[in-house]
PDB file of N, CA and C in Angstrom:
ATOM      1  N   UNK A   1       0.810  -1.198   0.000  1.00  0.00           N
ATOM      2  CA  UNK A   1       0.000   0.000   0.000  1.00  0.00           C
ATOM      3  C   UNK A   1       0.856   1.266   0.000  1.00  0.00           C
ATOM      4  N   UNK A   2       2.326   1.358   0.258  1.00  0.00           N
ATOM      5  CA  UNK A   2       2.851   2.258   0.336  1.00  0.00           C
ATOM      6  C   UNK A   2       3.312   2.903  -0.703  1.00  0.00           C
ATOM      7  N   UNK A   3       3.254   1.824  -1.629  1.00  0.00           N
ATOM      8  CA  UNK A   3       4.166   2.376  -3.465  1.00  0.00           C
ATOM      9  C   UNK A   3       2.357   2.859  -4.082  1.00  0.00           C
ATOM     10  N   UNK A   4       1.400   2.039  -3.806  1.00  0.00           N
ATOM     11  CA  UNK A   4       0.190   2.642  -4.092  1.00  0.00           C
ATOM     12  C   UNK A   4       0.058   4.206  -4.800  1.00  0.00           C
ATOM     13  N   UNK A   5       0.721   5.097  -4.417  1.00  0.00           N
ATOM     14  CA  UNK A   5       0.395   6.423  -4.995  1.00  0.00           C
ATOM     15  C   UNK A   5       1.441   7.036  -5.488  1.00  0.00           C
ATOM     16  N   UNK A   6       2.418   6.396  -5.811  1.00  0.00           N
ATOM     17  CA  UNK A   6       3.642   6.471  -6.925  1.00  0.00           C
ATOM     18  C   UNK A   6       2.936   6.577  -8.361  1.00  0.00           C
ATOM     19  N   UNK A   7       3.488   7.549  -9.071  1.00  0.00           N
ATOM     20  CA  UNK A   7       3.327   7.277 -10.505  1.00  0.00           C
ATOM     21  C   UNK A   7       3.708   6.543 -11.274  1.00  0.00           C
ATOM     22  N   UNK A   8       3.044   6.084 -11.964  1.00  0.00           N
ATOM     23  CA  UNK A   8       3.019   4.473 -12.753  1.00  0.00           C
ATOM     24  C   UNK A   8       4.585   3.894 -13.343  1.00  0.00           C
ATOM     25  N   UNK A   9       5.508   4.814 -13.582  1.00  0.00           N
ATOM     26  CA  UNK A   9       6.488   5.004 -13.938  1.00  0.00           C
ATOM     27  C   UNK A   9       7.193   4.610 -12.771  1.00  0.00           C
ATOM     28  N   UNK A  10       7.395   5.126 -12.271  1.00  0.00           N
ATOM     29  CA  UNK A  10       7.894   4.492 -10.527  1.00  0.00           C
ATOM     30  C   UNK A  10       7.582   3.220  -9.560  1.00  0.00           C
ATOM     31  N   UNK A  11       6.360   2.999 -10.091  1.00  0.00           N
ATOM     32  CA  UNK A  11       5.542   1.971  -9.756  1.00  0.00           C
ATOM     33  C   UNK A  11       6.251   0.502 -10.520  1.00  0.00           C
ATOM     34  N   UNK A  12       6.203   0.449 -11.803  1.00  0.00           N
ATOM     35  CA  UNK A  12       6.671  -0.128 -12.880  1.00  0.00           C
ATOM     36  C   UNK A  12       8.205  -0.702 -12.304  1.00  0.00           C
ATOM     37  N   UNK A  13       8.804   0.778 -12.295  1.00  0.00           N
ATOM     38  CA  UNK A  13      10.550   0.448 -12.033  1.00  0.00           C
ATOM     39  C   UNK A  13      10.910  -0.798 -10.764  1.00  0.00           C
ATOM     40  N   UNK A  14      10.024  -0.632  -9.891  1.00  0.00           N
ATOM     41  CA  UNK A  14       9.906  -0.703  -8.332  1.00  0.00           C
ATOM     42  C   UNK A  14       9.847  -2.215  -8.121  1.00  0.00           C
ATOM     43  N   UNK A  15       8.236  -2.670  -9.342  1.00  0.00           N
ATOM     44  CA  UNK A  15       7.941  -3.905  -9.624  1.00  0.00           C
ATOM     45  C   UNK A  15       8.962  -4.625 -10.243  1.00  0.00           C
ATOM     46  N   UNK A  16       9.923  -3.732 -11.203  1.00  0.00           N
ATOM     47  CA  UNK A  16      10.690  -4.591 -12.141  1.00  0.00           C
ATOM     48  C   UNK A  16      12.350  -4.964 -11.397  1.00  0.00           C
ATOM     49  N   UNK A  17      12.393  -4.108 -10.318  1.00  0.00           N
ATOM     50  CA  UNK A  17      13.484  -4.315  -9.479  1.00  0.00           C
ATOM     51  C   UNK A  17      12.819  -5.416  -8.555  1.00  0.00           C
ATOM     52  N   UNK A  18      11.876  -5.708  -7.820  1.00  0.00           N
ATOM     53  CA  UNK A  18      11.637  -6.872  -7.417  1.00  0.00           C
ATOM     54  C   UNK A  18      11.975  -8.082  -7.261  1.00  0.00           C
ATOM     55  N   UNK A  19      11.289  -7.839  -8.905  1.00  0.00           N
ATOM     56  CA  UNK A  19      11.184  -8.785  -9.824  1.00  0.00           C
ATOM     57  C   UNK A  19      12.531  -9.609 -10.201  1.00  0.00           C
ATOM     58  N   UNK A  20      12.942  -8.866 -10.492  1.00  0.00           N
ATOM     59  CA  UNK A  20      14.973  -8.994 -10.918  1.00  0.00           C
ATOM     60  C   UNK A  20      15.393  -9.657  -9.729  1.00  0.00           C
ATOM     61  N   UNK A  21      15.242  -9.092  -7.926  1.00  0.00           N
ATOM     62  CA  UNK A  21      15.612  -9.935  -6.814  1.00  0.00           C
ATOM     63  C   UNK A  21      15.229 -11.215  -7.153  1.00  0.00           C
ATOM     64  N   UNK A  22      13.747 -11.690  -7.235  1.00  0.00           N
ATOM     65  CA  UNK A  22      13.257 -13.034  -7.051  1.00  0.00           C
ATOM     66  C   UNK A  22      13.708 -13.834  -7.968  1.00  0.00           C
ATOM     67  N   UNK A  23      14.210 -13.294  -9.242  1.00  0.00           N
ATOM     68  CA  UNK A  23      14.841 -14.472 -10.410  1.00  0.00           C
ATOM     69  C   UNK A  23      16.740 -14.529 -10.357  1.00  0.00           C
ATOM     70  N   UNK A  24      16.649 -13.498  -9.096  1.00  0.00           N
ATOM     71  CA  UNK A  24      18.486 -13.549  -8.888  1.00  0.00           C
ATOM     72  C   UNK A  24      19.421 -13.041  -8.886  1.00  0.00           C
ATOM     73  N   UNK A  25      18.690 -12.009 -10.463  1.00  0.00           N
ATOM     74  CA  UNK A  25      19.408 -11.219 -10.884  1.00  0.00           C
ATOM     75  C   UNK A  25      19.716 -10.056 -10.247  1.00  0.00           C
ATOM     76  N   UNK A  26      19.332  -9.421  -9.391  1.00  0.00           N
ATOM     77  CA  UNK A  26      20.013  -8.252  -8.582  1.00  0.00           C
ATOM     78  C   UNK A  26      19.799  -9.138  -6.979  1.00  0.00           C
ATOM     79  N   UNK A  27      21.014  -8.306  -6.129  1.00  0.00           N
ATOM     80  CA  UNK A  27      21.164  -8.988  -5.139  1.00  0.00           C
ATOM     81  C   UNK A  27      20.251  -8.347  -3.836  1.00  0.00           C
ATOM     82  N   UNK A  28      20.053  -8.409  -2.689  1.00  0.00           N
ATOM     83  CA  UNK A  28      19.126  -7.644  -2.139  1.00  0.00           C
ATOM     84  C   UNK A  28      19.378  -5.904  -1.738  1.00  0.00           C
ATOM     85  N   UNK A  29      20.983  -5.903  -1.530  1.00  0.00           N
ATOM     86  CA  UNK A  29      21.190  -4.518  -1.408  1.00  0.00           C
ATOM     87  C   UNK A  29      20.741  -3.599  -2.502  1.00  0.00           C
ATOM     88  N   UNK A  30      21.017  -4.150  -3.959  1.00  0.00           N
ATOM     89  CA  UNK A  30      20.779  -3.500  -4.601  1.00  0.00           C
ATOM     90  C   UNK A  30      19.393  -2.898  -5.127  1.00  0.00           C
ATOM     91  N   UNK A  31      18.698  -4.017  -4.962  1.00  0.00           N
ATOM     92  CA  UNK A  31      17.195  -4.277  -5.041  1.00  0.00           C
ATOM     93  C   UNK A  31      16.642  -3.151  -3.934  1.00  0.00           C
ATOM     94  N   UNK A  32      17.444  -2.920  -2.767  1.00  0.00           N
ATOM     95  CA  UNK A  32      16.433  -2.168  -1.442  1.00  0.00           C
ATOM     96  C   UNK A  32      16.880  -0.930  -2.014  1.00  0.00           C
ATOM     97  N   UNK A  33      18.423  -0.339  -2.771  1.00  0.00           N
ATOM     98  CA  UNK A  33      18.706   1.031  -2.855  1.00  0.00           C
ATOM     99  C   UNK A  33      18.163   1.045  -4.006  1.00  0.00           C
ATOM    100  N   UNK A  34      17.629   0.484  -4.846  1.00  0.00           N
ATOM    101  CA  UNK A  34      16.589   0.973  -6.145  1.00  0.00           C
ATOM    102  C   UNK A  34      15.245   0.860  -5.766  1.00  0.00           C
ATOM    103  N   UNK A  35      14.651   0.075  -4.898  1.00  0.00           N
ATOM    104  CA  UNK A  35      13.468   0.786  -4.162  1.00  0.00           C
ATOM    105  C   UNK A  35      12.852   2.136  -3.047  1.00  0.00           C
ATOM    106  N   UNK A  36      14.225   2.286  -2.663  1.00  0.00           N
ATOM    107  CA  UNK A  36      14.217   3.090  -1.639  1.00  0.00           C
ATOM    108  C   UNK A  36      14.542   4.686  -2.356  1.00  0.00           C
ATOM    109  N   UNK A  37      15.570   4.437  -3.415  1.00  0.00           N
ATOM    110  CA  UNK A  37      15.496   5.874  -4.338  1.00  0.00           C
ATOM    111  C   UNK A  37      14.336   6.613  -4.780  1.00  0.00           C
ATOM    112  N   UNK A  38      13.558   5.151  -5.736  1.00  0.00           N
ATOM    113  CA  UNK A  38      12.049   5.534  -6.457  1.00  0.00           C
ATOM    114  C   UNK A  38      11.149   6.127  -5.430  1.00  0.00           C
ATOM    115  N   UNK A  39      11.273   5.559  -4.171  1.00  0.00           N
ATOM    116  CA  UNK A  39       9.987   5.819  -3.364  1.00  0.00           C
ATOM    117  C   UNK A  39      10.112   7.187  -2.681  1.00  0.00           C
ATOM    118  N   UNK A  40      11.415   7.950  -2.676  1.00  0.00           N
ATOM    119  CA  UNK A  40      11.515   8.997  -2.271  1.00  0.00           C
ATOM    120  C   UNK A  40      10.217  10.227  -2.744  1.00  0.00           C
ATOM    121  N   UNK A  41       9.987  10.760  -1.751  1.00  0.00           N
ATOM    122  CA  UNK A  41       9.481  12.088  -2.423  1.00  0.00           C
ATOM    123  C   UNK A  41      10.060  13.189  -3.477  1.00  0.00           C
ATOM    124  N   UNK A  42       9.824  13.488  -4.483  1.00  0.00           N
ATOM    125  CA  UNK A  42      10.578  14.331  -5.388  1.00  0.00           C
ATOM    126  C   UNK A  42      10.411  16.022  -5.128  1.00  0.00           C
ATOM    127  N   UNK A  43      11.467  16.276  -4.555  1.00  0.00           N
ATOM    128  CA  UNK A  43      11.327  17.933  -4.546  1.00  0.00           C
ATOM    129  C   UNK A  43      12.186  18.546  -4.802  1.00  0.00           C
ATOM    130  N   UNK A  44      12.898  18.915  -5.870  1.00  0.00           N
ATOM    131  CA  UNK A  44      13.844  19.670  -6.492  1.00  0.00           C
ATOM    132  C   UNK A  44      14.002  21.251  -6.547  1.00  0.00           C
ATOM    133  N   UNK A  45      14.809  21.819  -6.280  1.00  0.00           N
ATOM    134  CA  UNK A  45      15.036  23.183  -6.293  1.00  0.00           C
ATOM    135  C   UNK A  45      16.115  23.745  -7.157  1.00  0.00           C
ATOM    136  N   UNK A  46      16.843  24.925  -7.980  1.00  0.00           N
ATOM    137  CA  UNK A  46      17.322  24.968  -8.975  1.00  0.00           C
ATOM    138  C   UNK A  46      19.030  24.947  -8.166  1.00  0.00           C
ATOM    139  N   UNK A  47      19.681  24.174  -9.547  1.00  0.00           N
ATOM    140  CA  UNK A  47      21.252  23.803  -9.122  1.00  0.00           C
ATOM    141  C   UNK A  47      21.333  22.829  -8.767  1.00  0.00           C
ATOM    142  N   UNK A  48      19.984  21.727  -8.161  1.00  0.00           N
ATOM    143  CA  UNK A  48      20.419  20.210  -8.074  1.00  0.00           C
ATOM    144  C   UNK A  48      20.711  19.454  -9.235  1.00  0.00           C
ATOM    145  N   UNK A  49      21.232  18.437  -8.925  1.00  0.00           N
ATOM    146  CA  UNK A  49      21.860  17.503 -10.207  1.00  0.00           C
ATOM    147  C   UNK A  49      20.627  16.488 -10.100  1.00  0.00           C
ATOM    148  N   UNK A  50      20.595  15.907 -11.550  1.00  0.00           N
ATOM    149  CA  UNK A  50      19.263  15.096 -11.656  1.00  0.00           C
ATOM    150  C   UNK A  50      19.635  14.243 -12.413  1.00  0.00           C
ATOM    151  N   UNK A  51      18.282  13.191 -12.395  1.00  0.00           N
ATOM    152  CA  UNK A  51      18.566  12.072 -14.276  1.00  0.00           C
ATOM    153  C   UNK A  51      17.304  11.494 -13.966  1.00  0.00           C
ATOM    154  N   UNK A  52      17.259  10.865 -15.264  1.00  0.00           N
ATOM    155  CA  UNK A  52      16.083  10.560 -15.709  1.00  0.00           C
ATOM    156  C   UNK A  52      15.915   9.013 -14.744  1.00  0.00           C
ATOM    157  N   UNK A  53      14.772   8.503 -14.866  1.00  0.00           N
ATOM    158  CA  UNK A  53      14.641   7.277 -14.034  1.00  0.00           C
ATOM    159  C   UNK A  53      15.469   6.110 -14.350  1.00  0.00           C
ATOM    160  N   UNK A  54      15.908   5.793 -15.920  1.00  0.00           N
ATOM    161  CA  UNK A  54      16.652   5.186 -15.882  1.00  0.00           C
ATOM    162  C   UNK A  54      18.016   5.709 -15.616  1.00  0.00           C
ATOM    163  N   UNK A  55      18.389   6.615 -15.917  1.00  0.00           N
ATOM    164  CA  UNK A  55      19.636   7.157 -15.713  1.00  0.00           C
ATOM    165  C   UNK A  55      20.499   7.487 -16.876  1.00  0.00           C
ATOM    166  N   UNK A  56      19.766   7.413 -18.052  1.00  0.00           N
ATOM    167  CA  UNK A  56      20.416   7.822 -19.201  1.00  0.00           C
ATOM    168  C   UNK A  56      20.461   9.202 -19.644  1.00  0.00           C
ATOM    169  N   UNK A  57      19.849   9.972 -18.799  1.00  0.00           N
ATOM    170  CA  UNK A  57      20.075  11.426 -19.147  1.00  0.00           C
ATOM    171  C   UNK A  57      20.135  11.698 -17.613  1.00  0.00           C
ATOM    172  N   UNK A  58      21.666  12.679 -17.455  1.00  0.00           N
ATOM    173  CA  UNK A  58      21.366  13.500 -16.482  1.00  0.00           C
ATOM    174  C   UNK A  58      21.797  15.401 -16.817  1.00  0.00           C
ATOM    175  N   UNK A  59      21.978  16.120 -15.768  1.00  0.00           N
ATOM    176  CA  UNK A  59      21.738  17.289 -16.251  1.00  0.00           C
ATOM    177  C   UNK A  59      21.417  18.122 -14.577  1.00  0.00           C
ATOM    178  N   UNK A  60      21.298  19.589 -14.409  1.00  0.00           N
ATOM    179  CA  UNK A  60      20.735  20.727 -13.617  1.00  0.00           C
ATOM    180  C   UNK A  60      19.616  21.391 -13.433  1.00  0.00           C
ATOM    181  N   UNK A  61      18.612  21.136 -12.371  1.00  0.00           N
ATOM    182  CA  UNK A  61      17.553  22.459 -12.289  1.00  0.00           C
ATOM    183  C   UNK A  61      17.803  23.256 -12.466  1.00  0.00           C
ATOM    184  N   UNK A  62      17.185  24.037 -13.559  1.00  0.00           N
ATOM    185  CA  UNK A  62      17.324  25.348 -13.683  1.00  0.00           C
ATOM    186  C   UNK A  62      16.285  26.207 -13.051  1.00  0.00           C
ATOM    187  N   UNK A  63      14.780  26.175 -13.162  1.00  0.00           N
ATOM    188  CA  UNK A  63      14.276  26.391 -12.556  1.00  0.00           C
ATOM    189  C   UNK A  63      12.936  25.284 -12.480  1.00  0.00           C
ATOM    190  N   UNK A  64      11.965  25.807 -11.291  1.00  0.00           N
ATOM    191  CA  UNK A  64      10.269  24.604 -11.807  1.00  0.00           C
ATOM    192  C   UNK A  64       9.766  26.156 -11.779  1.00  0.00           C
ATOM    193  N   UNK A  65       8.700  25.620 -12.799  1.00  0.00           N
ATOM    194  CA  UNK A  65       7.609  26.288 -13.332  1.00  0.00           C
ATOM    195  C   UNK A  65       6.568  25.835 -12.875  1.00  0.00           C
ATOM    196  N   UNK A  66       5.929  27.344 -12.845  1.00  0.00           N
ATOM    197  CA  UNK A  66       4.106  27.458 -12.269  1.00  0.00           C
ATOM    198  C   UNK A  66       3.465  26.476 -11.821  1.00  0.00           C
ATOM    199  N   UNK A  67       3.813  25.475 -12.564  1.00  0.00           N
ATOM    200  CA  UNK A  67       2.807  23.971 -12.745  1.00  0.00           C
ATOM    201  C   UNK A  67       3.787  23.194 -11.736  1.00  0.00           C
ATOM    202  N   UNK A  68       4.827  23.529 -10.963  1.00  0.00           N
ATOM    203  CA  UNK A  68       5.642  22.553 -10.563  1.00  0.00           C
ATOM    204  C   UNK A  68       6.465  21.491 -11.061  1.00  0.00           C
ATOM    205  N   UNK A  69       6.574  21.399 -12.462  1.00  0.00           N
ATOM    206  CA  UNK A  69       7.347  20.820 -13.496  1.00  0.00           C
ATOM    207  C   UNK A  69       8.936  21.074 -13.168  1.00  0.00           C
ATOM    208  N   UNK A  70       9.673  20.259 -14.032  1.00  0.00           N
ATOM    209  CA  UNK A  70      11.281  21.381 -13.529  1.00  0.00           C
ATOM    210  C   UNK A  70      11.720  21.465 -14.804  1.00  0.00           C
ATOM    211  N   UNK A  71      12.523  22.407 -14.736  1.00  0.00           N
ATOM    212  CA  UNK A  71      13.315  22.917 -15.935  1.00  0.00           C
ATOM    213  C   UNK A  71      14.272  22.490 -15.927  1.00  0.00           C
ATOM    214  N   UNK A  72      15.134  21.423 -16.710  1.00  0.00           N
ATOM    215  CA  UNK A  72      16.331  21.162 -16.464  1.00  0.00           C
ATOM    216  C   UNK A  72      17.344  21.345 -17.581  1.00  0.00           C
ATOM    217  N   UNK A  73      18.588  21.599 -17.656  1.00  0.00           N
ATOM    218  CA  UNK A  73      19.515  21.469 -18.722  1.00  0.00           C
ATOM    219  C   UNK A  73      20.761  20.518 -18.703  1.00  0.00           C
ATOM    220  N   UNK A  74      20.454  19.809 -19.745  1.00  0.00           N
ATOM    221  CA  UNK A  74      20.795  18.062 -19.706  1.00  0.00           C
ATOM    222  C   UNK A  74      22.114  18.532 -19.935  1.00  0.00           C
ATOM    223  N   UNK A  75      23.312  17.997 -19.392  1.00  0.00           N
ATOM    224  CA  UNK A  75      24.612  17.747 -19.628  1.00  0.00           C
ATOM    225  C   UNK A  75      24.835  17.795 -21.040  1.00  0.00           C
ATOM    226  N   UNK A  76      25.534  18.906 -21.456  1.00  0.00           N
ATOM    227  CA  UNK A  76      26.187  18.940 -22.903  1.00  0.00           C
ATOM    228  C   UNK A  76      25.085  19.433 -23.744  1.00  0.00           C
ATOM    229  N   UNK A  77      24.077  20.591 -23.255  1.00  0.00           N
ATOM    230  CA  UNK A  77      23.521  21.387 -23.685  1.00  0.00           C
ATOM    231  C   UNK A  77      21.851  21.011 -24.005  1.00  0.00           C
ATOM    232  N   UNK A  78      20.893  21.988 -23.884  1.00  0.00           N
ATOM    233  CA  UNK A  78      19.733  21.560 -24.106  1.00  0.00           C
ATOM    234  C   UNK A  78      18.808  21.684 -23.401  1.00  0.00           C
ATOM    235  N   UNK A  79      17.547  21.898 -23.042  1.00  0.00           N
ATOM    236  CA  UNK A  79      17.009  22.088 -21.611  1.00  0.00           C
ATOM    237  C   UNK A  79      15.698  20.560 -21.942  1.00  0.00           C
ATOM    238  N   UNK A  80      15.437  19.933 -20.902  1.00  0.00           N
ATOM    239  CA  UNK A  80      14.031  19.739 -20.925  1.00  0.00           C
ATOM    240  C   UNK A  80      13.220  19.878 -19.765  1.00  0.00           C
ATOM    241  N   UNK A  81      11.810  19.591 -19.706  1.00  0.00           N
ATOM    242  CA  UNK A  81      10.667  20.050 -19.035  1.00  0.00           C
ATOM    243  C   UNK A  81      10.358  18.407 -18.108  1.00  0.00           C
ATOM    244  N   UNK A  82      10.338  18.154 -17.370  1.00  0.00           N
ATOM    245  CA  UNK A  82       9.562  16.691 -16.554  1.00  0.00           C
ATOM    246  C   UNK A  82       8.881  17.068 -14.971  1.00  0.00           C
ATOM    247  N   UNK A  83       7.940  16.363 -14.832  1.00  0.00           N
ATOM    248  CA  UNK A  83       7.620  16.071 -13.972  1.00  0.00           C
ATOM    249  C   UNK A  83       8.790  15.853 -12.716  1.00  0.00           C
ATOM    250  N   UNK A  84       8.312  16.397 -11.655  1.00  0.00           N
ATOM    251  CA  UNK A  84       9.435  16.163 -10.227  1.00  0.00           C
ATOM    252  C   UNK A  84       9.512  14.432 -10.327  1.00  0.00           C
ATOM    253  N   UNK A  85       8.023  13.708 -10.617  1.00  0.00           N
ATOM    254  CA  UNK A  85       8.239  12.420 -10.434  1.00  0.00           C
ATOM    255  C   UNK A  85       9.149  11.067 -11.016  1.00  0.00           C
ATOM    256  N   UNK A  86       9.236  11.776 -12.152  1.00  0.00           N
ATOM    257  CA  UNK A  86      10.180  11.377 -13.249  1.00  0.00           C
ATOM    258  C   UNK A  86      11.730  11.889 -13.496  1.00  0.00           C
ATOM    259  N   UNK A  87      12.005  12.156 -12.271  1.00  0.00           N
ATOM    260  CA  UNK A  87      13.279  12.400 -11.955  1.00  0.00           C
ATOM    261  C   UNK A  87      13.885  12.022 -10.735  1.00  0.00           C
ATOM    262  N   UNK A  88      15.204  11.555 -10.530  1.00  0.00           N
ATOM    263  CA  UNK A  88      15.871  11.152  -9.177  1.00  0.00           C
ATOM    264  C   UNK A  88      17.436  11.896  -9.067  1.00  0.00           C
ATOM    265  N   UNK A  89      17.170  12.274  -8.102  1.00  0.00           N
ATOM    266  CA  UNK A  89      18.296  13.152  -7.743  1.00  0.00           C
ATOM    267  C   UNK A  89      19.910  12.288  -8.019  1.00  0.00           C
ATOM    268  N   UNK A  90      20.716  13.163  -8.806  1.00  0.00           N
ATOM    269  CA  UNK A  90      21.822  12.049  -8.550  1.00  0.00           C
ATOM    270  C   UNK A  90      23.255  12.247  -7.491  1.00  0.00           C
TER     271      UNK A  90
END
């Protein structure tokens, strides 16, 4: 009930790290610090370092906008727009 109000994206990751413990493939430490990252609350402020959920893009708050979105500019130029939820601090 606690991952319950995670966004589906987080939800997904959470299940699929599990998942990976019970067939072997990740060991339990690793399995608890990739559950325990996702489940964090996301609250970003500008100048933190970020990346995407998988971790293939990371990058800087620049700022969040109105809507609470963040502004970020990805390493080696570029900005994009995401959700706080769809991001993990790195």
């Amino acid at each position: 009930m606690v991952l319950a109000d995670l966004p589906t994206a987080r939800h997904r990751d959470i299940t699929s790290a599990a998942a990976h413990y019970i067939a072997g493939v990740l060991d339990r430490e690793t399995m608890v610090e990739i559950i325990e990252s996702l489940a964090e609350v996301a609250a970003f402020k500008p100048g933190d370092r970020v990346k995407t959920l998988r971790g293939s893009v990371r990058g800087v708050v620049v700022r969040i906008a109105a809507d609470g979105r963040a502004v970020w500019r990805i390493d080696g130029g570029g900005e994009l727009i995401a959700l706080p939820e769809d991001l993990l601090p790195e």
